[in-house]
C-alpha atoms as a PDB file:
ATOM      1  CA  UNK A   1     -12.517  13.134 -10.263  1.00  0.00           C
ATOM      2  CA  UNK A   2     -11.040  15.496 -13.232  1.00  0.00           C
ATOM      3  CA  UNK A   3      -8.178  16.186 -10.613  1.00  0.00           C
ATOM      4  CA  UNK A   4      -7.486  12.442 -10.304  1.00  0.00           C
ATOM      5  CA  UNK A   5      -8.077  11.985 -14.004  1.00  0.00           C
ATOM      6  CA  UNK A   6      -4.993  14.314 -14.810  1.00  0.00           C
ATOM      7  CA  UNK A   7      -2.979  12.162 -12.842  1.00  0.00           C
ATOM      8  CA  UNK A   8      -3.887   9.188 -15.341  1.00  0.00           C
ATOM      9  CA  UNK A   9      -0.641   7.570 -16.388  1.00  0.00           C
ATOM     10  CA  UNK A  10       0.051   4.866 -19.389  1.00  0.00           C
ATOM     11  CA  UNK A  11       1.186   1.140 -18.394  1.00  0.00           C
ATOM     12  CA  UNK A  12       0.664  -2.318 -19.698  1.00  0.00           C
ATOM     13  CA  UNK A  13      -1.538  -4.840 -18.480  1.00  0.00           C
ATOM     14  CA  UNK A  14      -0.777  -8.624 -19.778  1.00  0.00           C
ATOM     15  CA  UNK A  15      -3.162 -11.601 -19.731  1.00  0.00           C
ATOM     16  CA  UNK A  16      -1.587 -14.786 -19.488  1.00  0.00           C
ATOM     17  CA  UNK A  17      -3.591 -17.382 -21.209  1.00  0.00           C
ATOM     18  CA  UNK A  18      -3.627 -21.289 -20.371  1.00  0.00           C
ATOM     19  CA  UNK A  19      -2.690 -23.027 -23.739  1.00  0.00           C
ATOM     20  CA  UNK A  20      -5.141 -26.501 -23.128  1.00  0.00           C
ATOM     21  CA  UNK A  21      -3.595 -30.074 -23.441  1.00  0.00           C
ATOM     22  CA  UNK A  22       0.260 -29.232 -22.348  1.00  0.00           C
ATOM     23  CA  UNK A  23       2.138 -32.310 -21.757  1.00  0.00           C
ATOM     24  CA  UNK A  24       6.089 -31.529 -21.570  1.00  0.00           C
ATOM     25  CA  UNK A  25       8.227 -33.392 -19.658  1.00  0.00           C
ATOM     26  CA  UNK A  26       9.778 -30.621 -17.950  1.00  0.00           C
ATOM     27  CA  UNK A  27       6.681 -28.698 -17.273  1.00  0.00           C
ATOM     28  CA  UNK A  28       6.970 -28.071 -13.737  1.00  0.00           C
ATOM     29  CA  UNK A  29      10.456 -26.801 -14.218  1.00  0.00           C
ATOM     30  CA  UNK A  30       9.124 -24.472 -16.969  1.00  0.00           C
ATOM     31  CA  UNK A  31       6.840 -22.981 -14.286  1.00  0.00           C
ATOM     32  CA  UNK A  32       8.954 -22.606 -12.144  1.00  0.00           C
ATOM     33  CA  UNK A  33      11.614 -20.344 -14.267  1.00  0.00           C
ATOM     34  CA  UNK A  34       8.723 -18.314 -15.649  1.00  0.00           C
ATOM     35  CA  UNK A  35       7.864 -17.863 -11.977  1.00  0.00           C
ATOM     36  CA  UNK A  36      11.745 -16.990 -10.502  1.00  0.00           C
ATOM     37  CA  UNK A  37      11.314 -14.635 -14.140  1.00  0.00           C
ATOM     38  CA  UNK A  38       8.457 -12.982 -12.303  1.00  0.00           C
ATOM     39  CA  UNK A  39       9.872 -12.089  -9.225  1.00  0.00           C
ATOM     40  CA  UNK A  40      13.273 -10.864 -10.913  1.00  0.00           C
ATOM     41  CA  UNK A  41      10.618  -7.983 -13.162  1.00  0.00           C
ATOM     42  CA  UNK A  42       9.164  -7.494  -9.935  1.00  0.00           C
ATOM     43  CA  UNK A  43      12.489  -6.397  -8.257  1.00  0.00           C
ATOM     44  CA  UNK A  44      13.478  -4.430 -11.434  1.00  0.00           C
ATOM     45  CA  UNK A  45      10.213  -2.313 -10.923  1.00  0.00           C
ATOM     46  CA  UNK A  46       9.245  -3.326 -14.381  1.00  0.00           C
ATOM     47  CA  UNK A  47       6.444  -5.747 -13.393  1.00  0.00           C
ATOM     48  CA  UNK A  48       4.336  -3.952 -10.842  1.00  0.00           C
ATOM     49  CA  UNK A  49       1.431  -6.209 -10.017  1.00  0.00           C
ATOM     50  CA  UNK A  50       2.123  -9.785 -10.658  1.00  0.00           C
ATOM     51  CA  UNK A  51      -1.134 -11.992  -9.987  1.00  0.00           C
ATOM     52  CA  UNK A  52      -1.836 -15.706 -10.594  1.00  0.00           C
ATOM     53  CA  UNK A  53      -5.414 -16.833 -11.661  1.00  0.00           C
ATOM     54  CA  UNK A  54      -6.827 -19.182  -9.030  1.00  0.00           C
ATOM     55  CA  UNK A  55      -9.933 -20.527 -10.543  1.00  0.00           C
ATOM     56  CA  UNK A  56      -9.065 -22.954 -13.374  1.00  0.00           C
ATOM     57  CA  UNK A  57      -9.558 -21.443 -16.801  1.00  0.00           C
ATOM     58  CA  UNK A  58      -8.732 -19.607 -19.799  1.00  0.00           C
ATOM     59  CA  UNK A  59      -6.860 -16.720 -18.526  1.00  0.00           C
ATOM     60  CA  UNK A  60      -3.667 -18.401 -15.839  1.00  0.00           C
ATOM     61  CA  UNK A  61      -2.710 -15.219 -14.559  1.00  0.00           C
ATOM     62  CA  UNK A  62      -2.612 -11.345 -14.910  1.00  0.00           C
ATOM     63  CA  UNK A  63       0.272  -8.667 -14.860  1.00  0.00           C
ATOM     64  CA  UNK A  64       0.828  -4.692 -15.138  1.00  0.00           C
ATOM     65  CA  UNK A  65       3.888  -3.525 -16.477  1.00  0.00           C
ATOM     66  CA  UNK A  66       5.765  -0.287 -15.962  1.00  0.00           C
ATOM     67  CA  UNK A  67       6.629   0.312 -19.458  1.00  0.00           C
ATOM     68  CA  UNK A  68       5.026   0.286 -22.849  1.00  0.00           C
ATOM     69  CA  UNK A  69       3.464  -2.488 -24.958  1.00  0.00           C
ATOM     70  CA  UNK A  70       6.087  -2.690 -27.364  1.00  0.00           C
ATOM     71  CA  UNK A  71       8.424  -3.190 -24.685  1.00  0.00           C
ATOM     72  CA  UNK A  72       6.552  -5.497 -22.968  1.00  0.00           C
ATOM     73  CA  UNK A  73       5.671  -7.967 -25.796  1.00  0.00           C
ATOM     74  CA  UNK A  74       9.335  -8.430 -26.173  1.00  0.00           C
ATOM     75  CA  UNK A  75       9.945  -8.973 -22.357  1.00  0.00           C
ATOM     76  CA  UNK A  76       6.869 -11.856 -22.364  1.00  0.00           C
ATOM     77  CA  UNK A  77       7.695 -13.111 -25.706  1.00  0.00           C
ATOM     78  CA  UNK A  78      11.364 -14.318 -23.607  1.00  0.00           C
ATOM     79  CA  UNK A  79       9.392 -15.839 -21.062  1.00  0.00           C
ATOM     80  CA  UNK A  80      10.309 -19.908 -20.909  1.00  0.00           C
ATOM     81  CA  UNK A  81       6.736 -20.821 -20.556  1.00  0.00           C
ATOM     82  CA  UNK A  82       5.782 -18.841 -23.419  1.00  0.00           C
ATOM     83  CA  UNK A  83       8.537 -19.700 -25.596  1.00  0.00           C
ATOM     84  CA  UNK A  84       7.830 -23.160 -24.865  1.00  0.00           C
ATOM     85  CA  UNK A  85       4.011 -22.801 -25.690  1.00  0.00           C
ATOM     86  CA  UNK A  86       2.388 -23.370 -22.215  1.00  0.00           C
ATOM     87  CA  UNK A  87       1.048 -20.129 -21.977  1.00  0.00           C
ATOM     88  CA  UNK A  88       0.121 -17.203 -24.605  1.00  0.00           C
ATOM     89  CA  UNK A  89      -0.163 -13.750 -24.114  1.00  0.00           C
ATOM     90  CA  UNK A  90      -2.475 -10.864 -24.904  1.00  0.00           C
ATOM     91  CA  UNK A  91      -0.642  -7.558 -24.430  1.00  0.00           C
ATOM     92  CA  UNK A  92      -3.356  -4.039 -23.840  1.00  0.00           C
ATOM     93  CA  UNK A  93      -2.475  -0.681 -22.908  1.00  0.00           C
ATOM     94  CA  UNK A  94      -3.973   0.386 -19.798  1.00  0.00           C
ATOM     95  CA  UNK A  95      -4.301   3.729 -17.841  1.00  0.00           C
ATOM     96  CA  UNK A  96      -4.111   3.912 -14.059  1.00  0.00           C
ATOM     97  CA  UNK A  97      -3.343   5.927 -11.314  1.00  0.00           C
ATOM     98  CA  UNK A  98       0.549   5.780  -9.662  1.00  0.00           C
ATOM     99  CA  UNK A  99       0.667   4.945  -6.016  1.00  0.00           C
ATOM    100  CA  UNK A 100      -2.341   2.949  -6.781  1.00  0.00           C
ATOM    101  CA  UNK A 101      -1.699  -0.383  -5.122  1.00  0.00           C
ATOM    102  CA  UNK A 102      -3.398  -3.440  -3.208  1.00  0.00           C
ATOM    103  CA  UNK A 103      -4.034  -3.625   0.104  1.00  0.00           C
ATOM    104  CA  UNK A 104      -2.034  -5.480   2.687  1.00  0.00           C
END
């Protein structure tokens, strides 16, 4: 364990937080761009774990970021759906262990 714990490395994890009583005409679009956002972090290796909530609730969906929290609030912050109020965020520095990932 104090082997693995040396290995310890800083990243970002976001919670993506349901904002009750949305009603925007172009909501489903909004989704939709915040998800294609998503997949393009993904691909830049900036968003390493991407996960959608599936139970309905307070908390719509989770994600770890490669990068600090600074850097991340201003990535999220640019996000459609949370420019356009649909979703908030709650940005937390995390520790974890690279290569770490889940399983197929």
């Amino acid at each position: 364990m104090q082997e693995m714990l040396t290995k310890a490395k800083p990243y970002t994890l976001v919670l993506l937080k349901s904002v009750p009583g949305i009603e925007k005409e172009n909501l489903q679009q909004l989704l939709w761009e915040h998800g294609r956002r998503n997949f393009a972090l993904r691909a830049e290796g900036q968003m390493v774990i991407v996960a959608p909530v599936t139970q309905e609730g307070d908390v719509a969906g989770i994600a770890i970021f490669n990068t600090d929290p600074a850097k991340v609030r201003e990535i999220m912050e640019d996000d459609p759906a949370v420019k356009e109020g649909i979703f908030t965020i709650e940005v937390l520095p995390i520790m974890s262990f690279p290569g770490d990932s889940l399983p197929e």
